[in-house]
Protein backbone atom coordinates (compact mmCIF):
# COMPACT_ATOMS: atom_id res chain seq x y z
CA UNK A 1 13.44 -57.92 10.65
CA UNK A 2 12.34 -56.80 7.31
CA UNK A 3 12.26 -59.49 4.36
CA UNK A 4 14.39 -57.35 2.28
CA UNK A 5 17.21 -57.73 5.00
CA UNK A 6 16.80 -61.24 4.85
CA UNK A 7 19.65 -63.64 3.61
CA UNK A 8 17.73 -65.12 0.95
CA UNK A 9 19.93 -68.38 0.28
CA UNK A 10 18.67 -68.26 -2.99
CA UNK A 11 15.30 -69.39 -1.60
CA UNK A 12 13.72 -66.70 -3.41
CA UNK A 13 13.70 -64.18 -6.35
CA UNK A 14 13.50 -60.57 -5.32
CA UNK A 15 12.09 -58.07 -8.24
CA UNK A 16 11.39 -54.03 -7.68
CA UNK A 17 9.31 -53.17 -10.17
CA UNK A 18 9.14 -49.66 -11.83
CA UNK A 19 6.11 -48.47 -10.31
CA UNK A 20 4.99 -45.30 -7.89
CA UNK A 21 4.91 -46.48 -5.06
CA UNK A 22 7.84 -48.70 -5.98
CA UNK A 23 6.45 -52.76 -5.60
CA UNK A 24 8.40 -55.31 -4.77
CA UNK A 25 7.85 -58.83 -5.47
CA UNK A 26 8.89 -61.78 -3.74
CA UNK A 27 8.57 -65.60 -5.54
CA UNK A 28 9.78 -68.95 -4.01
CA UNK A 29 11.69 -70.81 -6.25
CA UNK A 30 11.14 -74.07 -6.83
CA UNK A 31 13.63 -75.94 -4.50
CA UNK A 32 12.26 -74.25 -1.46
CA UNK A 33 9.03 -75.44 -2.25
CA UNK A 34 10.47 -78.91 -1.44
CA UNK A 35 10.33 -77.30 2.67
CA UNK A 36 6.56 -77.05 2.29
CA UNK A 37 5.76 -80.64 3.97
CA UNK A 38 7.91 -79.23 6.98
CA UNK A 39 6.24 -76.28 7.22
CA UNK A 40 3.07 -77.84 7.37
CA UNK A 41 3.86 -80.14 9.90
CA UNK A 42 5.48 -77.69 12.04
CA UNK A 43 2.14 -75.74 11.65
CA UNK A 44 0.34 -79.08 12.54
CA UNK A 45 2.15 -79.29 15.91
CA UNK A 46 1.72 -76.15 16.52
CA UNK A 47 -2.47 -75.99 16.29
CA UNK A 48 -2.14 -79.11 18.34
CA UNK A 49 -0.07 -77.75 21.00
CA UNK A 50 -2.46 -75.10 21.25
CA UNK A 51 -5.54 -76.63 21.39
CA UNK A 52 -3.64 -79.26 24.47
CA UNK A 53 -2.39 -76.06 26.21
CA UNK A 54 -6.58 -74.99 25.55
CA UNK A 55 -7.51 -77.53 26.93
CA UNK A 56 -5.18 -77.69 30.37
CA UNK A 57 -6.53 -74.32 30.94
């Protein structure tokens, strides 16, 4: 799914600028910033997971 079909949630600012090709820009505002600790953890986990699957083999 593309990010522009996305429910943003108002997680984020969407801007087209008036360019050729047209640009678009995408910015986090910051209350969803707050979900970066999650994220990071989740991404945490998942290295570890990987490296224990690794290492089952």
């Amino acid at each position: 799914m593309l990010l522009k079909n996305r429910p943003h949630h108002n997680l984020n600012n969407r801007t087209v600028c008036n360019t050729k090709p047209v640009t678009v820009e995408y910015e986090v505002i910051e209350f969803a910033k707050t979900l970066e600790p999650i994220i990071d953890a989740i991404a945490k986990w998942g290295i570890s997971y990987r490296s224990a699957l690794q290492q089952k083999g």
